[in-house]
Protein backbone atom coordinates (compact mmCIF):
# COMPACT_ATOMS: atom_id res chain seq x y z
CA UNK A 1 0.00 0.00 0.00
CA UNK A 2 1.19 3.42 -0.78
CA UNK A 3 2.25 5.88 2.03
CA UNK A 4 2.70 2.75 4.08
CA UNK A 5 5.44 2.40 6.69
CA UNK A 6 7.49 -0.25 8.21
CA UNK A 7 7.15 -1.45 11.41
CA UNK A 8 8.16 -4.17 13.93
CA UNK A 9 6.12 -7.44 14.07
CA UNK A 10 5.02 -8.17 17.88
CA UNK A 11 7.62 -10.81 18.15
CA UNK A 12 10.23 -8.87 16.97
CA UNK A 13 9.62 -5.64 19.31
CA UNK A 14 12.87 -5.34 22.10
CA UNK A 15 12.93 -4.12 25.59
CA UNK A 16 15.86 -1.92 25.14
CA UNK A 17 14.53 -0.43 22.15
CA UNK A 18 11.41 -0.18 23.67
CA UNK A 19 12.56 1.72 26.61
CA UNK A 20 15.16 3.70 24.68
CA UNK A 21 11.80 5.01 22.97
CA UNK A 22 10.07 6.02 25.95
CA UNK A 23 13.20 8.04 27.54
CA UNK A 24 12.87 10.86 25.69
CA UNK A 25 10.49 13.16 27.68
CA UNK A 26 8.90 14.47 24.19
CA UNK A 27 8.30 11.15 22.46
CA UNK A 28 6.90 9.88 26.15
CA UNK A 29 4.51 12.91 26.19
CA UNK A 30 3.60 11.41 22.34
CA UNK A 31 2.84 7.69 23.68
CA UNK A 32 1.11 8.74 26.79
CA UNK A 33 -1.39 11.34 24.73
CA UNK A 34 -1.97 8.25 22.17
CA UNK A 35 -2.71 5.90 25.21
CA UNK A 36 -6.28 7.68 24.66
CA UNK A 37 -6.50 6.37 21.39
CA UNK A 38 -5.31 7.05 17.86
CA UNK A 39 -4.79 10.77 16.88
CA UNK A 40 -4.23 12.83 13.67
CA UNK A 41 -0.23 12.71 13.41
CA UNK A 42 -1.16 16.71 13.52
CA UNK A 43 -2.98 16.62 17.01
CA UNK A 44 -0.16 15.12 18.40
CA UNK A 45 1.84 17.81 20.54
CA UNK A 46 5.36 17.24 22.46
CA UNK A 47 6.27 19.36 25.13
CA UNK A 48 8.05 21.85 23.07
CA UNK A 49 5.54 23.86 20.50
CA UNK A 50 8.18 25.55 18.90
CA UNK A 51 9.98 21.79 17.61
CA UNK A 52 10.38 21.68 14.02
CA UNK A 53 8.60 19.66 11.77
CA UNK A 54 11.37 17.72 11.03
CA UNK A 55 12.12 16.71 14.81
CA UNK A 56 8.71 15.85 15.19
CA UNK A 57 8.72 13.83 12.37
CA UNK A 58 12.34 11.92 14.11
CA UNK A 59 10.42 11.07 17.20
CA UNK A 60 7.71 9.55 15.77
CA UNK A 61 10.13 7.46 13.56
CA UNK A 62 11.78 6.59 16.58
CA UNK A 63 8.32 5.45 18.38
CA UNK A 64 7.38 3.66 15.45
CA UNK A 65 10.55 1.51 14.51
CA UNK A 66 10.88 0.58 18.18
CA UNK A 67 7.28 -0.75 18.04
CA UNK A 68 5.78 1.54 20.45
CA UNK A 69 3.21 3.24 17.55
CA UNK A 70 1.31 2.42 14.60
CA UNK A 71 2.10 5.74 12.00
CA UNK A 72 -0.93 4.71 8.91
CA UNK A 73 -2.19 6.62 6.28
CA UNK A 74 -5.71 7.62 6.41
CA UNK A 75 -6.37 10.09 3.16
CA UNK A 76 -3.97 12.75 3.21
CA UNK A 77 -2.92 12.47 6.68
CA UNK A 78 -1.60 9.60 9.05
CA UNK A 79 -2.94 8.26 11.86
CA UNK A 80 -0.80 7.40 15.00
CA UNK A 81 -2.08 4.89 17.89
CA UNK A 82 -0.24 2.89 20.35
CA UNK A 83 0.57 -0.45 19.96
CA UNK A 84 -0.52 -1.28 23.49
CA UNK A 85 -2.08 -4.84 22.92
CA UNK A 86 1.22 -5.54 21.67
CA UNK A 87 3.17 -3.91 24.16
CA UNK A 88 1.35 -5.73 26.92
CA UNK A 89 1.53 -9.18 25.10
CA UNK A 90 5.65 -8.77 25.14
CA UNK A 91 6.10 -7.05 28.29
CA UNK A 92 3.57 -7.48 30.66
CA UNK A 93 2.84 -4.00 33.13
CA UNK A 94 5.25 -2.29 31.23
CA UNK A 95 3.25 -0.07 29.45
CA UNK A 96 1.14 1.18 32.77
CA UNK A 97 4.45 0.91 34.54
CA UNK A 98 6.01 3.50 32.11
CA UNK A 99 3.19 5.72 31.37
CA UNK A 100 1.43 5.69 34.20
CA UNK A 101 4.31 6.92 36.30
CA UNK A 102 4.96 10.26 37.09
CA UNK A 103 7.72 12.66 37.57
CA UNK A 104 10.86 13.98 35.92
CA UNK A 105 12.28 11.82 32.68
């Protein structure tokens, strides 16, 4: 399918990369706001508004090869949602162990 990314089959998503995904404070502010559901790739904020387009674009490339999002097209646009079913099925807790804890990254 056109527009279509690459990403990480369940069995092939690591802890380390995982986690090295999470422990950036702006790509865990991404992942916790998708924990809600899927958004519009453009509803998605990080804690800086002034972050270029193209370091926005970085983190969620980041999020996504490490297995932590889904990035599809829908029209136009992409949709981003977290991959928690197959977070959970890999490492389970982890995901309400990372972003349900709060404090200073």
């Amino acid at each position: 399918m056109a527009g279509e990314l690459p990403h990480p089959d369940r069995e092939d998503i690591q802890l380390t990369e995982v986690l090295f995904a999470l422990s950036d404070p702006d790509r865990l502010t991404i992942a916790r706001q998708l924990r809600g559901g899927p958004l519009d790739m453009a509803a998605c904020h990080t804690t800086d508004p002034n972050l270029p387009k193209s370091t926005r674009s970085h983190l969620m490339k980041v999020l996504r090869e490490a297995g932590v999002i889904r990035n599809d097209p829908n029209g136009r646009r992409r949709t981003l949602s977290l991959r928690e079913d197959d977070l959970e099925a890999r490492f389970p807790g982890l995901v309400d162990a990372v972003l349900g804890a709060q404090g200073a990254v």
